[in-house]
Protein backbone atom coordinates (compact mmCIF):
# COMPACT_ATOMS: atom_id res chain seq x y z
CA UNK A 1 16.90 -3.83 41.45
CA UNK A 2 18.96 -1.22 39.85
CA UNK A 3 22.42 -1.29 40.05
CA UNK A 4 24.17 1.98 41.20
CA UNK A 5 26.13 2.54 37.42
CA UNK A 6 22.54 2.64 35.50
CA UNK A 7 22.18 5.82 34.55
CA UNK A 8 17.96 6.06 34.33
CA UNK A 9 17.13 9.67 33.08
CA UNK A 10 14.39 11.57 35.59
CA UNK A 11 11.77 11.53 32.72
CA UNK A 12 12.18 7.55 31.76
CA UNK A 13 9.38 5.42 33.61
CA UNK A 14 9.78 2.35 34.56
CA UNK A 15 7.33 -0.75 35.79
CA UNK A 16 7.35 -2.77 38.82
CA UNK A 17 9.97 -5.26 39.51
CA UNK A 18 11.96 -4.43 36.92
CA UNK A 19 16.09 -5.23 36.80
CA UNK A 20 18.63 -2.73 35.35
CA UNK A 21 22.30 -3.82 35.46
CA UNK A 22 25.56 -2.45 35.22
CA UNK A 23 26.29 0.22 32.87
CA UNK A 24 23.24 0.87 31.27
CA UNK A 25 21.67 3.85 30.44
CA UNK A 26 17.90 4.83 29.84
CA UNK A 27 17.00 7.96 28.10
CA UNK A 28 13.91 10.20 28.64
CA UNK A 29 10.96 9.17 27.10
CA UNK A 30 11.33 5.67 27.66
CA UNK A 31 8.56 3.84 29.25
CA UNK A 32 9.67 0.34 30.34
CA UNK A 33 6.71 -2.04 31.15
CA UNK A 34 7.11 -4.54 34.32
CA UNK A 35 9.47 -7.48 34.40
CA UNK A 36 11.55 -6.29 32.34
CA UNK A 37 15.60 -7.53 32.41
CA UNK A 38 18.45 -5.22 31.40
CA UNK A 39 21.42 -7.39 32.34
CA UNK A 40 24.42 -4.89 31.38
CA UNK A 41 25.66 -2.13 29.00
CA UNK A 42 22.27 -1.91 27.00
CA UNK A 43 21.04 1.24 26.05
CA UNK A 44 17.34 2.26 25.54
CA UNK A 45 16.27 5.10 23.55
CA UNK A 46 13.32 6.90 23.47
CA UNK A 47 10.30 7.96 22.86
CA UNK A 48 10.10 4.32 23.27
CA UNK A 49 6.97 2.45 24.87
CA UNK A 50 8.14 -0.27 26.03
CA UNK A 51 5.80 -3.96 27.38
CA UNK A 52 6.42 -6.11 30.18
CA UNK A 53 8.70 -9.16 30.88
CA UNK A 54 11.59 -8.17 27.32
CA UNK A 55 14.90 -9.28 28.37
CA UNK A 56 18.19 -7.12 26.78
CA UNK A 57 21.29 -8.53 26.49
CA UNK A 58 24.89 -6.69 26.93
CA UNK A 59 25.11 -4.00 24.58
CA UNK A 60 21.94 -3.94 22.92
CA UNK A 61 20.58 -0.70 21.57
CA UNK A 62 16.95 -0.32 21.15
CA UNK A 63 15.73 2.75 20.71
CA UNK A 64 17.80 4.46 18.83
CA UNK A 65 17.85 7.17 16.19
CA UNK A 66 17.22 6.47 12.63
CA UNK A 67 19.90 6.37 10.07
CA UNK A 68 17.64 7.83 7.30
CA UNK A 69 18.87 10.51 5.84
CA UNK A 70 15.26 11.93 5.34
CA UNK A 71 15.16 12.93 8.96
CA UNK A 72 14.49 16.15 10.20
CA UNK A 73 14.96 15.98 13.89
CA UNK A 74 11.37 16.18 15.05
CA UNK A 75 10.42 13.14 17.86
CA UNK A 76 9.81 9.63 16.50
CA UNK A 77 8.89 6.55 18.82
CA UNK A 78 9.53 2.92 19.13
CA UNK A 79 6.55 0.56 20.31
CA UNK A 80 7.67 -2.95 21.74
CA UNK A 81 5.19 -5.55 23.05
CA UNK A 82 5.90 -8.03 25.36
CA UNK A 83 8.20 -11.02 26.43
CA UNK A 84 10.65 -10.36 23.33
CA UNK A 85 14.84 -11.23 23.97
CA UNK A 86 16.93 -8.70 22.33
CA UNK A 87 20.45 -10.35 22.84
CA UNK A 88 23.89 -8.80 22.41
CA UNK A 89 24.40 -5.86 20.30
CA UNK A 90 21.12 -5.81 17.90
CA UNK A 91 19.61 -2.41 17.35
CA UNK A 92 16.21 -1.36 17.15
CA UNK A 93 15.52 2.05 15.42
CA UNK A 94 12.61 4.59 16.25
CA UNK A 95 10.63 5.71 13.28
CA UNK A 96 11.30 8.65 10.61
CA UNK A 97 8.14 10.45 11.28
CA UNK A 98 6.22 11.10 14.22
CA UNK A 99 2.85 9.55 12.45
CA UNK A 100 5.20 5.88 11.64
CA UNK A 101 6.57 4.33 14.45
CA UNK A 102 8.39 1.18 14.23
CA UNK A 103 6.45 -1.03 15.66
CA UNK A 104 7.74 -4.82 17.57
CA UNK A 105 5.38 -7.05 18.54
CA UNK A 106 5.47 -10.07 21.34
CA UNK A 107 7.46 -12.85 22.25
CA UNK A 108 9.92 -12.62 19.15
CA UNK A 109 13.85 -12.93 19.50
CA UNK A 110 16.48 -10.68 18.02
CA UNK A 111 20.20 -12.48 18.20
CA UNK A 112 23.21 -10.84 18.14
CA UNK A 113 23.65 -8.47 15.76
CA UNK A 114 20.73 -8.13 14.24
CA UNK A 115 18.95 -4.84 12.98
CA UNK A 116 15.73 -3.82 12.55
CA UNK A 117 15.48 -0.50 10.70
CA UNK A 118 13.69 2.77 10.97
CA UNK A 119 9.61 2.17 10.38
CA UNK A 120 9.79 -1.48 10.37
CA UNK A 121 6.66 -3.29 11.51
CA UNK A 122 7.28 -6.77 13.39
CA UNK A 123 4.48 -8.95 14.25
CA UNK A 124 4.57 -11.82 16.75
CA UNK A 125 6.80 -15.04 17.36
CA UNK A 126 9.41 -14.01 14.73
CA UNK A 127 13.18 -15.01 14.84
CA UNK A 128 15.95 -12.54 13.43
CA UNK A 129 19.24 -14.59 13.39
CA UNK A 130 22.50 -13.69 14.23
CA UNK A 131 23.25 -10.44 11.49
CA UNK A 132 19.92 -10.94 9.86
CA UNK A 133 19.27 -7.11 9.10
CA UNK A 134 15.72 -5.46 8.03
CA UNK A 135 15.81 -2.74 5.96
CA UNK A 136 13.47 0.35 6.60
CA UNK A 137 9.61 0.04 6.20
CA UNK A 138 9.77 -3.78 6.20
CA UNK A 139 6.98 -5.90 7.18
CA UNK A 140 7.47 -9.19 8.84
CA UNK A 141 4.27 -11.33 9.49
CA UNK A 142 3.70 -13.85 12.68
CA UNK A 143 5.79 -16.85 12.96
CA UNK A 144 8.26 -15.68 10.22
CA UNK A 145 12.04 -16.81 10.16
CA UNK A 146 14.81 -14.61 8.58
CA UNK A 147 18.25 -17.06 9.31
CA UNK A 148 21.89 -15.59 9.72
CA UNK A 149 23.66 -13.20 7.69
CA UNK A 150 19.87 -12.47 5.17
CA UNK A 151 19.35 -8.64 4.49
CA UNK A 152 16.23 -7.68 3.45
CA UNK A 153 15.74 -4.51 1.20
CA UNK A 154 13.69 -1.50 2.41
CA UNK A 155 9.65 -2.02 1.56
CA UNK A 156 10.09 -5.52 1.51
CA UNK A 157 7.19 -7.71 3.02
CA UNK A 158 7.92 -11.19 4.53
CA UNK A 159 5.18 -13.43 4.73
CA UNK A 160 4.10 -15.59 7.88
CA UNK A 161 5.78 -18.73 8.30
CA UNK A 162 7.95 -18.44 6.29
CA UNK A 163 11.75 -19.31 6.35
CA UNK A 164 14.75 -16.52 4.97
CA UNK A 165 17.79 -19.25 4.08
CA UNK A 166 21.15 -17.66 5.51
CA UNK A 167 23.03 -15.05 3.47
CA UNK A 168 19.88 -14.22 1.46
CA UNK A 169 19.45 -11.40 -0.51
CA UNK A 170 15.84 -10.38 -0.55
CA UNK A 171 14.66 -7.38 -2.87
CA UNK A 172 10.72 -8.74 -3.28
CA UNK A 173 8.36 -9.63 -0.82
CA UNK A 174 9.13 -12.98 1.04
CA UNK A 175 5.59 -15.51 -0.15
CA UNK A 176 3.67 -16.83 2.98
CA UNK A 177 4.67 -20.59 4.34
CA UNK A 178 7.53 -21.07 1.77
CA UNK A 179 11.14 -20.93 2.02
CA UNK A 180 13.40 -18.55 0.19
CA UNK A 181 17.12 -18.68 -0.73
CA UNK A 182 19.63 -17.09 -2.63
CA UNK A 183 21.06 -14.13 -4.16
CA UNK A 184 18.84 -13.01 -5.17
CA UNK A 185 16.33 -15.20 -3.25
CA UNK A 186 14.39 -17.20 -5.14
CA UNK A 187 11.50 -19.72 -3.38
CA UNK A 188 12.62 -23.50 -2.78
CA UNK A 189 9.67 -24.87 -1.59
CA UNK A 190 7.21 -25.52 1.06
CA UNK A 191 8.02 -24.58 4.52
CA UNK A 192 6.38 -28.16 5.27
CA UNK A 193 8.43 -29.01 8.89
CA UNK A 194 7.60 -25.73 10.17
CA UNK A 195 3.54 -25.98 9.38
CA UNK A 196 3.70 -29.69 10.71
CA UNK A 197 5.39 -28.45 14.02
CA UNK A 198 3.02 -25.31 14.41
CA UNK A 199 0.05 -27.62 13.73
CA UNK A 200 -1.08 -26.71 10.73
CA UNK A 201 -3.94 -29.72 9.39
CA UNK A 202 -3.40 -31.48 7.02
CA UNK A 203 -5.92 -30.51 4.57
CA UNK A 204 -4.58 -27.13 4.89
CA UNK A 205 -0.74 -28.38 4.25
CA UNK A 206 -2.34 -30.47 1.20
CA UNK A 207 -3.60 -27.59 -0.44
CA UNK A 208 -0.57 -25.13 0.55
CA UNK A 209 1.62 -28.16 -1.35
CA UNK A 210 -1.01 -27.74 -4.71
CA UNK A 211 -0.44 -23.99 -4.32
CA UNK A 212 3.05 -24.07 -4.00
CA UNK A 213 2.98 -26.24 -6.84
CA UNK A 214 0.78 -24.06 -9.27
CA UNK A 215 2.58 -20.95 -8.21
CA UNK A 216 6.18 -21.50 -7.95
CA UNK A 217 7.02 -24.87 -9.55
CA UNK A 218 7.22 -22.96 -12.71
CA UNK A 219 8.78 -19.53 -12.69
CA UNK A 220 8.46 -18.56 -16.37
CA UNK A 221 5.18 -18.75 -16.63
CA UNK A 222 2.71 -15.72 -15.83
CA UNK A 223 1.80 -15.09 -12.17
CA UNK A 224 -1.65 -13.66 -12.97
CA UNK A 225 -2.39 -16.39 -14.73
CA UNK A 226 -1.49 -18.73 -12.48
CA UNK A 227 -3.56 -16.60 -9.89
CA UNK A 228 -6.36 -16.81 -11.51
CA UNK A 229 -6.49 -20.61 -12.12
CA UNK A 230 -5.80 -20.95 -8.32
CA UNK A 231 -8.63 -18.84 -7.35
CA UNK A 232 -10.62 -21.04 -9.27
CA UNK A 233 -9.16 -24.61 -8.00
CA UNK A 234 -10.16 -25.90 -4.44
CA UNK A 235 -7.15 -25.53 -2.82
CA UNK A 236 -8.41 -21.57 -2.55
CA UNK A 237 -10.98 -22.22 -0.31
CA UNK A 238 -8.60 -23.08 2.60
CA UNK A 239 -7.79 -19.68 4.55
CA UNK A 240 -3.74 -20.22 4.43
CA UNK A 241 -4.64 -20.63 0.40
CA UNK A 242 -6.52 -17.00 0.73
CA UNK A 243 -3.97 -15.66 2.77
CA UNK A 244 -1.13 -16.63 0.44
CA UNK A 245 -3.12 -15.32 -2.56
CA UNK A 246 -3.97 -11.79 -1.18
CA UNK A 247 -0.62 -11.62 -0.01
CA UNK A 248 0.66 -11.78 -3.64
CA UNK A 249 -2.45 -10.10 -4.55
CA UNK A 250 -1.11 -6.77 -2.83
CA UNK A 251 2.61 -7.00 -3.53
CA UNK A 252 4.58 -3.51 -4.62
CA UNK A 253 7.67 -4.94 -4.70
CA UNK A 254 6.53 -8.18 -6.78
CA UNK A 255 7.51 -11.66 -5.29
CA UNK A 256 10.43 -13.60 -4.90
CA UNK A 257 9.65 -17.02 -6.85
């Protein structure tokens, strides 16, 4: 199943049943897991460890070398897990260091354009939209959204379900289950159709909502504060509650209310 213009370098590996269209090239180093789909003109970097059953699009480039200027040449890697869609021409960068890969977790889809940056660390079931673009050593929980044309800055954290509005500009970490907007982004609310549609009970939505509300409703007033009395209210002992909290809790970057 690979077509006679791949060019697949002697030291790549690659799994069973996997497809490799025109045009594409695979460098040494890259190990690409079973089931995988290259349909044409994608190129895969490496040291790249690649799962099983990722589909690439034309001219996607995942693997790649990263742009920071703090590199010194030695070998970096790129781990991807499984059953992610990298459509057309969205790059994936390896690491800075040899000891910080960027890391990509499973069943997530990159559209066109998009960028994740050197030392990046993706979790699971994550959408990057069409230009959406992740600066380096970003953190992106499960489940989280970042919509079209949103750039996140380097060390930025973006918390699970969550929703990035389009054209954001995010310079603090992204709060768990709310959406943010704006330049800069500031939160809006609730992400409350995107809990109801994962499942999320009801209780726990209630209690996100009197979060939400203690937190974010008003932005003048002092976060630690306002941590505190939350810790102390019921809402806290629901585990979204705890996770939103802790979240906050360890913020470098502060957070975008």
């Amino acid at each position: 199943m690979i077509h006679p213009t791949a060019i697949i370098s002697p030291e790549a590996k690659l799994g069973a049943n996997v497809r490799v269209g025109p045009y594409c090239i695979i460098e040494a180093g890259v190990e690409l897991g079973d089931g995988c789909v290259l349909h044409s003109h994608v190129i895969l970097g490496g040291p790249s460890r690649i799962g099983r059953d990722n589909e690439f699009f034309p001219f996607a480039a995942v693997g790649g070398r990263t742009q920071d200027l703090k590199y010194e040449g030695e070998p970096t890697f790129l781990e991807v897990g499984d059953r992610n869609v990298f459509r057309e021409n969205c790059t994936i960068h390896r690491g800075t260091h040899a000891h910080t890969p960027t890391r990509i977790g499973s069943d997530n889809l990159f559209l066109c354009y998009s960028h994740v940056a050197h030392d990046c660390q993706v979790g699971n079931h994550i959408i990057l939209s069409n230009n959406g673009t992740l600066g380096g050593h970003v953190e992106v929980e499960d489940h989280a959204i970042v919509s079209g044309l949103a750039a996140i800055h380097q060390f930025c954290r973006i918390g699970c379900h969550s929703i990035v509005g389009g054209c954001a500009k995010v310079v603090q970490d992204v709060p768990p289950y709310m959406i943010i907007d704006g330049n800069p982004a500031a939160t809006r609310g609730l992400n409350l159709v995107g809990l109801q549609r994962r499942g999320f009970d009801e209780g726990d939505i209630k209690a996100l909502k009197s979060a939400y509300k203690k937190l974010f409703l008003k932005k003048d007033g002092n976060l630690a504060n306002q941590l505190s009395s939350l810790k102390a209210d019921r809402p806290a002992n629901h585990d979204p509650v705890k996770h939103l909290i802790a979240f906050i809790e360890g913020t470098k970057r502060g957070i975008s209310r």
